[in-house]
PDB file of N, CA and C in Angstrom:
ATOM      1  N   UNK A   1     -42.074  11.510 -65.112  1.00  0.00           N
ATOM      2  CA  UNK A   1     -42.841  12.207 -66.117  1.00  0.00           C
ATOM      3  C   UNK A   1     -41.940  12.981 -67.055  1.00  0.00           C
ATOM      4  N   UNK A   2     -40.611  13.279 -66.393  1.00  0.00           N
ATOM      5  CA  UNK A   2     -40.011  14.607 -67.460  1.00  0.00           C
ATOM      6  C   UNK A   2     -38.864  14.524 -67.370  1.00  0.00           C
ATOM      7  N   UNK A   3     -38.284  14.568 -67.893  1.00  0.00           N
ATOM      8  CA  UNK A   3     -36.272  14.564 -67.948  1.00  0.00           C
ATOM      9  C   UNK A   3     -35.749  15.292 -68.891  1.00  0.00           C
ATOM     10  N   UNK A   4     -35.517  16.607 -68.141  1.00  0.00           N
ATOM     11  CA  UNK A   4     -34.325  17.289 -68.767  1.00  0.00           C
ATOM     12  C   UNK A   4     -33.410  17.227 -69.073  1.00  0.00           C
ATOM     13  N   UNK A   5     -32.654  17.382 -70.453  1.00  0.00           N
ATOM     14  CA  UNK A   5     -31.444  17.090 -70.876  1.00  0.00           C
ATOM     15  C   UNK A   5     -30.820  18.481 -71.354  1.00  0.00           C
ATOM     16  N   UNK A   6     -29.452  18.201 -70.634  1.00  0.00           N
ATOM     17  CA  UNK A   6     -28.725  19.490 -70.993  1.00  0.00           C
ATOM     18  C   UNK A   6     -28.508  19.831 -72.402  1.00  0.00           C
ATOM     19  N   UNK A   7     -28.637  20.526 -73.190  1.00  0.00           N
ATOM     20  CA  UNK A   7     -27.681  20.311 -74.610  1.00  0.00           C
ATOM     21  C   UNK A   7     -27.203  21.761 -74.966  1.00  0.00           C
ATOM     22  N   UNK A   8     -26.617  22.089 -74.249  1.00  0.00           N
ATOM     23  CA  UNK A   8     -25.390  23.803 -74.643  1.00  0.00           C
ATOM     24  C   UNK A   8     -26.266  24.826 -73.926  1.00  0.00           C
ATOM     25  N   UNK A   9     -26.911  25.346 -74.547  1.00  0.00           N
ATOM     26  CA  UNK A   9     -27.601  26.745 -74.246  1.00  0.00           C
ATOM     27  C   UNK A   9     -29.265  26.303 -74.686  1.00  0.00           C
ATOM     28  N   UNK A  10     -29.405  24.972 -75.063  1.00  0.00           N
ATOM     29  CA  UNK A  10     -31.075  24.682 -75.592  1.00  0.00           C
ATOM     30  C   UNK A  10     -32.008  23.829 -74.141  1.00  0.00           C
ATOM     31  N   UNK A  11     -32.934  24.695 -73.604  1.00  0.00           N
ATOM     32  CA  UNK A  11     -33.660  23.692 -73.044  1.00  0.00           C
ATOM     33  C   UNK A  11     -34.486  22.477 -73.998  1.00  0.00           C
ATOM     34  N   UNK A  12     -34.428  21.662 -73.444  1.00  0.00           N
ATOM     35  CA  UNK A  12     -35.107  19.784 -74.157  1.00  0.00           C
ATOM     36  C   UNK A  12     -35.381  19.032 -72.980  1.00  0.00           C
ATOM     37  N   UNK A  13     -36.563  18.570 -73.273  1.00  0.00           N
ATOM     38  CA  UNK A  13     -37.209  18.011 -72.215  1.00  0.00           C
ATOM     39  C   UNK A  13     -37.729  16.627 -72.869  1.00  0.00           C
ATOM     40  N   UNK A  14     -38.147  15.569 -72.196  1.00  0.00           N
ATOM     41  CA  UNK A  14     -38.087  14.473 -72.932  1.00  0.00           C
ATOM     42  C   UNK A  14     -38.849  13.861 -71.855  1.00  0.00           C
ATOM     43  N   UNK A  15     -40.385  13.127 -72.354  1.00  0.00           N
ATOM     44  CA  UNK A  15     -41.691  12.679 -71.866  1.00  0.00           C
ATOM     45  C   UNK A  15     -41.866  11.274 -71.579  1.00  0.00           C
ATOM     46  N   UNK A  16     -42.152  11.011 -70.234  1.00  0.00           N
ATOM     47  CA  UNK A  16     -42.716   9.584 -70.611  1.00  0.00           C
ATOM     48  C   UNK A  16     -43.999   9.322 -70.106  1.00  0.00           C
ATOM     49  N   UNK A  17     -44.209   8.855 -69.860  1.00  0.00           N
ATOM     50  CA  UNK A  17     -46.004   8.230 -69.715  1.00  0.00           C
ATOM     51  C   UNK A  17     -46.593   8.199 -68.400  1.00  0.00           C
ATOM     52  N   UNK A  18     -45.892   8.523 -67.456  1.00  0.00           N
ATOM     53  CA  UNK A  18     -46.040   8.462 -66.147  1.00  0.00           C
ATOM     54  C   UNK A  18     -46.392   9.616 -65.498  1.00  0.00           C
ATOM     55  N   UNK A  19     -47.847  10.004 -64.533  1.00  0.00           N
ATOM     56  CA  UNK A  19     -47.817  10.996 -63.913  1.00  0.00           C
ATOM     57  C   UNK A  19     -49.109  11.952 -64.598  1.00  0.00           C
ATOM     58  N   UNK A  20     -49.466  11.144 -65.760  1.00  0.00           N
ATOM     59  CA  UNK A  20     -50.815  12.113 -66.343  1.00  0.00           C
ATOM     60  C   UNK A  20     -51.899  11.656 -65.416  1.00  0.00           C
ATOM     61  N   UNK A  21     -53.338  11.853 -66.021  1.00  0.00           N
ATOM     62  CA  UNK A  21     -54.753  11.412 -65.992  1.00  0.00           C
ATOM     63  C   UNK A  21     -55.630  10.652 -67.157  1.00  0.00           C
ATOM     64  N   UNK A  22     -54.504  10.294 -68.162  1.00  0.00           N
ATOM     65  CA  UNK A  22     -55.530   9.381 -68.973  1.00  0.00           C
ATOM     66  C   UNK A  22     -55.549   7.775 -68.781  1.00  0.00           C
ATOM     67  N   UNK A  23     -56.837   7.555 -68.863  1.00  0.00           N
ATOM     68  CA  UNK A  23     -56.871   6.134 -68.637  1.00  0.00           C
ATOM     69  C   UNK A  23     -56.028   4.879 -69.685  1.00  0.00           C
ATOM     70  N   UNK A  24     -56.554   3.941 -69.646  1.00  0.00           N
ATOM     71  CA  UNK A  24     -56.442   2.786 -70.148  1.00  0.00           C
ATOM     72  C   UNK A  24     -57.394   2.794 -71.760  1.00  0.00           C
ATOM     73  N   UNK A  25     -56.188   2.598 -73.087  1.00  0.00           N
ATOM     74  CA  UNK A  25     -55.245   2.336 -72.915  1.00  0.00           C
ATOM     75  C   UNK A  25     -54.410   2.978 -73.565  1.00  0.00           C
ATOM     76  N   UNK A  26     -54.334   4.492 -72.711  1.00  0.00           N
ATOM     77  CA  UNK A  26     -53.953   5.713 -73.365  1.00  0.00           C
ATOM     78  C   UNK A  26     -52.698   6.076 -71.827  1.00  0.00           C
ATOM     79  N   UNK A  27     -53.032   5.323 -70.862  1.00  0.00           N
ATOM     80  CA  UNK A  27     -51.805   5.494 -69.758  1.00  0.00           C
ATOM     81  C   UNK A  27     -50.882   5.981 -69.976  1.00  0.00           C
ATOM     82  N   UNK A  28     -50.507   7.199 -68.726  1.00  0.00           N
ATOM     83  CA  UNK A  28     -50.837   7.994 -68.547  1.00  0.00           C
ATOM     84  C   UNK A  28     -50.914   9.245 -68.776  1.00  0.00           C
ATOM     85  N   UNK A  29     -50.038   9.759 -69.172  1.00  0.00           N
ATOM     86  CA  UNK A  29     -49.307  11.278 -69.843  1.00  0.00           C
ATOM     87  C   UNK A  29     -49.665  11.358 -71.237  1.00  0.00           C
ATOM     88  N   UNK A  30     -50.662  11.070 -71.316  1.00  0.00           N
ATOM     89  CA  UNK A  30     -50.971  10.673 -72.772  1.00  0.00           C
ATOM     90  C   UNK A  30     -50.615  11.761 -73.785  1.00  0.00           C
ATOM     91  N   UNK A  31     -50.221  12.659 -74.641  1.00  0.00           N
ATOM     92  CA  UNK A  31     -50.293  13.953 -74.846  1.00  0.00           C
ATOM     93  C   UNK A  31     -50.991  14.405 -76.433  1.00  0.00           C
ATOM     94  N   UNK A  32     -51.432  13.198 -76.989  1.00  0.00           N
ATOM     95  CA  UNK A  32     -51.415  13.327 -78.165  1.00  0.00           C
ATOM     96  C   UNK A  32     -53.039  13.136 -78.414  1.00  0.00           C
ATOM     97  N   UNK A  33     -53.373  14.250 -78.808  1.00  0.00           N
ATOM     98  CA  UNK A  33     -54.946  14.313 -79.680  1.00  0.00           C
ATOM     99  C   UNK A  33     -56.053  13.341 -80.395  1.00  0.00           C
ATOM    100  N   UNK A  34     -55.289  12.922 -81.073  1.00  0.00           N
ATOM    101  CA  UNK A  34     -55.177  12.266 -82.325  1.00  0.00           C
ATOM    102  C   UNK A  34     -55.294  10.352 -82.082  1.00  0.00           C
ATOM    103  N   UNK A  35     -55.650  10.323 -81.157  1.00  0.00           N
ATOM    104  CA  UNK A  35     -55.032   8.561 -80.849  1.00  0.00           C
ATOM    105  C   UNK A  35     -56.594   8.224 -80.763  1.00  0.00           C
ATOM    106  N   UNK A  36     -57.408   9.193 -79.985  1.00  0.00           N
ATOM    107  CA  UNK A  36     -58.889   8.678 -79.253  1.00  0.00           C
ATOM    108  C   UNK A  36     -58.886   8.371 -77.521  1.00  0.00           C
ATOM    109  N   UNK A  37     -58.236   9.148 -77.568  1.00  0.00           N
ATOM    110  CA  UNK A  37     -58.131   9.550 -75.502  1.00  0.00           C
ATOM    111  C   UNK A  37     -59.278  10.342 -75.508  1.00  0.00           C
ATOM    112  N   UNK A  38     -59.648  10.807 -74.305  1.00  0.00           N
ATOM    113  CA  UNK A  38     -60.549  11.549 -74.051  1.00  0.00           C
ATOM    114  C   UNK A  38     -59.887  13.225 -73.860  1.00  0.00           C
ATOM    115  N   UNK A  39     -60.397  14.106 -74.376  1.00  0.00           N
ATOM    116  CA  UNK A  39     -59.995  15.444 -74.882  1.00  0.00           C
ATOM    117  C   UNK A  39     -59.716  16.115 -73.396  1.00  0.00           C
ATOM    118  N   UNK A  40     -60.408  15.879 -72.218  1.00  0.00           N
ATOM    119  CA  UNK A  40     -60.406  16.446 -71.371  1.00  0.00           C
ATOM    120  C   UNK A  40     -59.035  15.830 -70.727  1.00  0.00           C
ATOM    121  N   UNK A  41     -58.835  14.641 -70.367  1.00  0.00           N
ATOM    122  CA  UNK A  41     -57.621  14.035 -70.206  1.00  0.00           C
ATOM    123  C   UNK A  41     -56.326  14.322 -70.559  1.00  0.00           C
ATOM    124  N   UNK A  42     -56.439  14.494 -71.772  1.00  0.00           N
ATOM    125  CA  UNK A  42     -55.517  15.132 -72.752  1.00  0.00           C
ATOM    126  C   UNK A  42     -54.847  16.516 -72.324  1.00  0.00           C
ATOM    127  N   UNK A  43     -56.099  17.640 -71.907  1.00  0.00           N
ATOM    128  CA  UNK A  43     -55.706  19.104 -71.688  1.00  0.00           C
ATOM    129  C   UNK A  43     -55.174  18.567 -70.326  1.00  0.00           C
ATOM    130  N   UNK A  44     -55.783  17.922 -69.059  1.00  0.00           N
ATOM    131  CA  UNK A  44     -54.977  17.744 -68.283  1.00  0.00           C
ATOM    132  C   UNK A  44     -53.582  17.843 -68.180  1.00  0.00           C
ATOM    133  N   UNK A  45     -53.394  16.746 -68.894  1.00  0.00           N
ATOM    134  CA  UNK A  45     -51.739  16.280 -69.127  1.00  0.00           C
ATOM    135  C   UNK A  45     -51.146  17.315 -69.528  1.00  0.00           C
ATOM    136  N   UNK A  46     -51.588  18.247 -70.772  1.00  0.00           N
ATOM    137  CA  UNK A  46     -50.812  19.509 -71.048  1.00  0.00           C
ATOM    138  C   UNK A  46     -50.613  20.070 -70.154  1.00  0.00           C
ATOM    139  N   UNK A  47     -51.405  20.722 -69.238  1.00  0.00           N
ATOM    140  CA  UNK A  47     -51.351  21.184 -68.147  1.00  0.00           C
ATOM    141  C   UNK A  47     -50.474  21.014 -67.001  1.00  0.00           C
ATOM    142  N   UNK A  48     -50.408  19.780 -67.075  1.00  0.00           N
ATOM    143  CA  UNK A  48     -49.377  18.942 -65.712  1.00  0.00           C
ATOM    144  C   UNK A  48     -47.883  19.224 -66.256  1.00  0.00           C
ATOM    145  N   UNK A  49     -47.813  19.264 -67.704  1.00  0.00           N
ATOM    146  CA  UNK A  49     -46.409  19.204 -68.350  1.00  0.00           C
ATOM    147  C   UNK A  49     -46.031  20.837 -68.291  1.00  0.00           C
ATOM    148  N   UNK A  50     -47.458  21.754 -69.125  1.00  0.00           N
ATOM    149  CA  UNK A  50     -46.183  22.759 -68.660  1.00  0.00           C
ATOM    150  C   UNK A  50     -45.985  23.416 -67.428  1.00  0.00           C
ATOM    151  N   UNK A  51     -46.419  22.793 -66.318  1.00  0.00           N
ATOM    152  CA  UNK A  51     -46.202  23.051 -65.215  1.00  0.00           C
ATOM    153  C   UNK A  51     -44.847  22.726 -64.336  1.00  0.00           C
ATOM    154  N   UNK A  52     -44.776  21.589 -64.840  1.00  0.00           N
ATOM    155  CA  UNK A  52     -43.387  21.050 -64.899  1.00  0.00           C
ATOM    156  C   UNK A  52     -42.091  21.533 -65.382  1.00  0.00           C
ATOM    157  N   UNK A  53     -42.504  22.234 -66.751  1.00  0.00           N
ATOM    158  CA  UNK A  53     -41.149  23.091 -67.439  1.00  0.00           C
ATOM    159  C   UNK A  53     -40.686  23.839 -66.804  1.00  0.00           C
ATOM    160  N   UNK A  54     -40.101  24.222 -66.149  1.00  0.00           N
ATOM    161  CA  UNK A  54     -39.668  25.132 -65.604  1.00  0.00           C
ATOM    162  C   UNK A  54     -38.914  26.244 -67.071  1.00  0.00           C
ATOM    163  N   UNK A  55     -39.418  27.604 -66.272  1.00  0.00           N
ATOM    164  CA  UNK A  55     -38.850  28.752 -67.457  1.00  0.00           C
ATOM    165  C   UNK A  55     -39.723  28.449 -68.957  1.00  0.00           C
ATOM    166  N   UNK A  56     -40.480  27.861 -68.549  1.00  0.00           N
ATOM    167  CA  UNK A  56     -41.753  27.435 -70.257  1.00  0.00           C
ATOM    168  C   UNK A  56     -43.095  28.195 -70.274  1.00  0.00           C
ATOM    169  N   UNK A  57     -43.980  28.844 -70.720  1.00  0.00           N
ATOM    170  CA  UNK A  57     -45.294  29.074 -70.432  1.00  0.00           C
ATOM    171  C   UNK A  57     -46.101  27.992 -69.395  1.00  0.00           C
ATOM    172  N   UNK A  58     -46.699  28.380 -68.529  1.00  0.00           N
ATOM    173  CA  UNK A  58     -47.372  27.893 -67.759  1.00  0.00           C
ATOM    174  C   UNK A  58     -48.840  27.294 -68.543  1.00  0.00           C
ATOM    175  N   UNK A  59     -49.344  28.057 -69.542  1.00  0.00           N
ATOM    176  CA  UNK A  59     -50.553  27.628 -70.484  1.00  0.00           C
ATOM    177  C   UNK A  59     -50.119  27.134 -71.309  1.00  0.00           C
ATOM    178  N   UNK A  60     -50.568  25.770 -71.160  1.00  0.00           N
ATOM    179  CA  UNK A  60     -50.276  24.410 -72.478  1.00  0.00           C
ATOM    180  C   UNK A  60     -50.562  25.307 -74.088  1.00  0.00           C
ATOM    181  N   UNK A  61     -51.605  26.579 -73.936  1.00  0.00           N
ATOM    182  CA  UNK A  61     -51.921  26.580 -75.158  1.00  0.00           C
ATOM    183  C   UNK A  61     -51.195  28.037 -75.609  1.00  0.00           C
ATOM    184  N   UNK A  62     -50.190  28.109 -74.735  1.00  0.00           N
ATOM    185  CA  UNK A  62     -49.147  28.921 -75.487  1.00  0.00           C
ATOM    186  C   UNK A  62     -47.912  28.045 -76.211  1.00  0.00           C
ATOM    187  N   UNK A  63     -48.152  26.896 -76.119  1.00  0.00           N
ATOM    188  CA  UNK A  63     -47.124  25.818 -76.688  1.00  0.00           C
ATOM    189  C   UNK A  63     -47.251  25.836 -78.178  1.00  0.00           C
ATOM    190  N   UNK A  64     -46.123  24.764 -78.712  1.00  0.00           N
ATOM    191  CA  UNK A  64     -46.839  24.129 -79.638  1.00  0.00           C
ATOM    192  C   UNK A  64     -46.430  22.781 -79.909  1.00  0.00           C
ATOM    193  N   UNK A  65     -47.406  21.611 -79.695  1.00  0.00           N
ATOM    194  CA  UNK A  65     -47.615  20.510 -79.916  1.00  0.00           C
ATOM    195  C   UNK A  65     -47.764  20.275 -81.817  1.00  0.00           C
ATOM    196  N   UNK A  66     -47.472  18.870 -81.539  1.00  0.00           N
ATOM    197  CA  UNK A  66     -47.232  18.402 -83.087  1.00  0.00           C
ATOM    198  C   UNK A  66     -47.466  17.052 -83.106  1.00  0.00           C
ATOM    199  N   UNK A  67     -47.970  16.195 -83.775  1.00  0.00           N
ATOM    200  CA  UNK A  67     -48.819  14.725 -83.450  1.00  0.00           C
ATOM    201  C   UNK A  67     -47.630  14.003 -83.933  1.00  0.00           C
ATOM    202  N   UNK A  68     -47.099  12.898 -83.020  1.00  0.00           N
ATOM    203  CA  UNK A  68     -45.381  12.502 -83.332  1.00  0.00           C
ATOM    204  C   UNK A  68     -46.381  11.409 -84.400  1.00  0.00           C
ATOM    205  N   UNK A  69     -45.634  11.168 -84.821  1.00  0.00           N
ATOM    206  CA  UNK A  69     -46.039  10.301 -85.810  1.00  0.00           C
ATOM    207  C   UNK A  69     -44.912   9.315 -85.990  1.00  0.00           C
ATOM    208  N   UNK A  70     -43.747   8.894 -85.470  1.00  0.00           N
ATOM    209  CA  UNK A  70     -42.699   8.046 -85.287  1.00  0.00           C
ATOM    210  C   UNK A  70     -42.261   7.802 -86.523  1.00  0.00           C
ATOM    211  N   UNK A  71     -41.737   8.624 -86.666  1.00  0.00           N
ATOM    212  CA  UNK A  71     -41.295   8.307 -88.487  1.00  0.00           C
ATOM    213  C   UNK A  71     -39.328   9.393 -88.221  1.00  0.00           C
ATOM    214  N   UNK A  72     -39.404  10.223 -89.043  1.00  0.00           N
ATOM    215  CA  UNK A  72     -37.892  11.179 -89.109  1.00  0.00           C
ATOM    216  C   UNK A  72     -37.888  12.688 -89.237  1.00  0.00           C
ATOM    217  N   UNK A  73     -39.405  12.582 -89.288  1.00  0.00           N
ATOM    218  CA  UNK A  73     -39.166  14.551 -89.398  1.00  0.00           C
ATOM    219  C   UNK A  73     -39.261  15.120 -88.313  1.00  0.00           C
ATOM    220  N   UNK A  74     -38.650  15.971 -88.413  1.00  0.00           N
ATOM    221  CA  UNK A  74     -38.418  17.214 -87.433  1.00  0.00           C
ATOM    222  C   UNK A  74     -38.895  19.090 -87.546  1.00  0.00           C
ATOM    223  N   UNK A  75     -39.483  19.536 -87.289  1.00  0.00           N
ATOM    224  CA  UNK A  75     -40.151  20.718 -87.993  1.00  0.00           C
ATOM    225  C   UNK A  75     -39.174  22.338 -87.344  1.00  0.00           C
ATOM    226  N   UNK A  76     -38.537  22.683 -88.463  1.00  0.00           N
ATOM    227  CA  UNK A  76     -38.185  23.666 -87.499  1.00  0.00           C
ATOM    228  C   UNK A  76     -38.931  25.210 -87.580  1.00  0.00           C
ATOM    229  N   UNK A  77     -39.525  25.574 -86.489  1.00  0.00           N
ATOM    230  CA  UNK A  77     -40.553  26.609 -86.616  1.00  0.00           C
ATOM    231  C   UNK A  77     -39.590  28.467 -86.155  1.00  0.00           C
ATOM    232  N   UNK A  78     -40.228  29.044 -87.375  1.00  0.00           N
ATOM    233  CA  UNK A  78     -39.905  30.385 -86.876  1.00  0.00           C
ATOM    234  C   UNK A  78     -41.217  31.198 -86.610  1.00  0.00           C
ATOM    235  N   UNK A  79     -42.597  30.483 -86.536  1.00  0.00           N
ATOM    236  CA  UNK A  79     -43.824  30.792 -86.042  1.00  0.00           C
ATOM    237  C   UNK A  79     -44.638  29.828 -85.696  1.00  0.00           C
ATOM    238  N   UNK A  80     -45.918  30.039 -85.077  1.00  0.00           N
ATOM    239  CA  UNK A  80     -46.713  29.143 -84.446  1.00  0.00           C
ATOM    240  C   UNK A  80     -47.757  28.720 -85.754  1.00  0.00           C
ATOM    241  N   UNK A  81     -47.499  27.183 -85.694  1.00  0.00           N
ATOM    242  CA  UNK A  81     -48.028  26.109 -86.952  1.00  0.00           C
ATOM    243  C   UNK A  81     -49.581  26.280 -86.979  1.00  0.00           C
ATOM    244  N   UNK A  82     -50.269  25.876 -87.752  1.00  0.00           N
ATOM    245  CA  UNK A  82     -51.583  26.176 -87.268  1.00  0.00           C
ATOM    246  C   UNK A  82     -52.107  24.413 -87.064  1.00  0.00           C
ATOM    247  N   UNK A  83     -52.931  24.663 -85.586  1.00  0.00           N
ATOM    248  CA  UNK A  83     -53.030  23.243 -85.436  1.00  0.00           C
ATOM    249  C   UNK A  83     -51.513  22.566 -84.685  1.00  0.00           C
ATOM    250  N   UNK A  84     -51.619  20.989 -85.105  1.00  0.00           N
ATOM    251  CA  UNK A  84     -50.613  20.136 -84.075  1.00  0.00           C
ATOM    252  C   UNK A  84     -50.640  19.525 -86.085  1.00  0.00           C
ATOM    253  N   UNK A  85     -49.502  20.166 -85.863  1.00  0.00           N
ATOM    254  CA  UNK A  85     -48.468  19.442 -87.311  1.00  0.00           C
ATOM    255  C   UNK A  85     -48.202  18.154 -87.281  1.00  0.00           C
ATOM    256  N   UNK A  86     -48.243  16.903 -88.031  1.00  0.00           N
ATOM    257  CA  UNK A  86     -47.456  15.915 -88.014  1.00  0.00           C
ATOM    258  C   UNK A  86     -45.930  15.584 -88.321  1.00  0.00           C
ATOM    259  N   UNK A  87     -45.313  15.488 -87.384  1.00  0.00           N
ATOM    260  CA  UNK A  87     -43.943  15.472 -87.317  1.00  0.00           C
ATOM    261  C   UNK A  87     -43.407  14.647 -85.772  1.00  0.00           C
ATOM    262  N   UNK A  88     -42.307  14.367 -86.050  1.00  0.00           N
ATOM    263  CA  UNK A  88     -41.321  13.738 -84.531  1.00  0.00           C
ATOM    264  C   UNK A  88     -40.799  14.458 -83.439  1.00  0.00           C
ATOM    265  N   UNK A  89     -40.786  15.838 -83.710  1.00  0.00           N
ATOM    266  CA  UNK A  89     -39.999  16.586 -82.996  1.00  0.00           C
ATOM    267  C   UNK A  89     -40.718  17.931 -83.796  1.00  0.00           C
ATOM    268  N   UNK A  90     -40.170  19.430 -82.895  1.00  0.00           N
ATOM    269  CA  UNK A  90     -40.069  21.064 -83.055  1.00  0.00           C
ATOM    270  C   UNK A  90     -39.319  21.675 -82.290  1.00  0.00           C
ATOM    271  N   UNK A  91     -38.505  22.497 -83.271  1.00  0.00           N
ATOM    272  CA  UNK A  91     -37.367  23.215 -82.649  1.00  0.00           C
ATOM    273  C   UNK A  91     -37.467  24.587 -83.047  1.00  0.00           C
ATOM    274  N   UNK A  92     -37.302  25.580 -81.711  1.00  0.00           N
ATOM    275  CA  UNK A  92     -36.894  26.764 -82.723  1.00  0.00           C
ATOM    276  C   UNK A  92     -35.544  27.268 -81.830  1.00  0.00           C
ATOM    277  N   UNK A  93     -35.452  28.370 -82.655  1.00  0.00           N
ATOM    278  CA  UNK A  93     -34.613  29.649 -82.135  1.00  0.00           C
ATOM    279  C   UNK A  93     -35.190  31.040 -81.444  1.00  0.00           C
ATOM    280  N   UNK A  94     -36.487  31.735 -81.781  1.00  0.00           N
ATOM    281  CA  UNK A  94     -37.401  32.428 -81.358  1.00  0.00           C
ATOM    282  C   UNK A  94     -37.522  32.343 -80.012  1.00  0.00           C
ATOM    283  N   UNK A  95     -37.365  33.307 -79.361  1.00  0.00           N
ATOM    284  CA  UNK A  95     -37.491  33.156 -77.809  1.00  0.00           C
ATOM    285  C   UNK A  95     -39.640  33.542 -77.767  1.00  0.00           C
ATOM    286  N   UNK A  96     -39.625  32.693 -76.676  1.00  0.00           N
ATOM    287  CA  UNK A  96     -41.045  32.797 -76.353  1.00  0.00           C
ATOM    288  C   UNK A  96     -41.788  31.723 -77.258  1.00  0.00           C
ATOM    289  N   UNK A  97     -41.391  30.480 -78.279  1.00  0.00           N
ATOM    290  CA  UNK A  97     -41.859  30.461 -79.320  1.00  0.00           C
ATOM    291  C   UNK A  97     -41.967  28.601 -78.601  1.00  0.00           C
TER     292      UNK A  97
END
């Protein structure tokens, strides 16, 4: 489900599909809103993930998610976006953020 990668002083964590509750053909870790999974499924998986982070908020909805959209942007946040931004990635510097 989760693989941490070292990179200096930045925690990064990196997702794959294995280990959620959404069905077929949204299997499994589904995390993204926006596709037509079922919403409840969805919070699951948040749930399972930041449980997993270790040193991360334990409530998915202290996060912030962003709808990957597989393209090149990257968003770098010095506050919480409103909504799940479209972008590939979010990075900050802000502790707690």
């Amino acid at each position: 489900m989760l693989t941490p990668v070292a990179l200096g002083c930045a925690r990064v964590w990196c997702t794959d599909r294995r280990g959620g509750s959404s069905r077929a053909p949204y299997d499994s870790l589904n995390l993204a809103v926006h596709v037509g999974d079922d919403p409840l499924d969805v919070r699951r998986n948040t749930v399972l993930l930041a449980a997993a982070c270790e040193g991360t908020p334990a409530d998915p909805d202290a996060w912030v998610f962003v709808n990957h959209v597989h393209g090149t942007e990257g968003l770098r946040l010095d506050a919480p976006p409103a909504g799940r931004p479209d972008a590939d990635g979010a990075a900050t510097d802000v502790v707690g953020l």
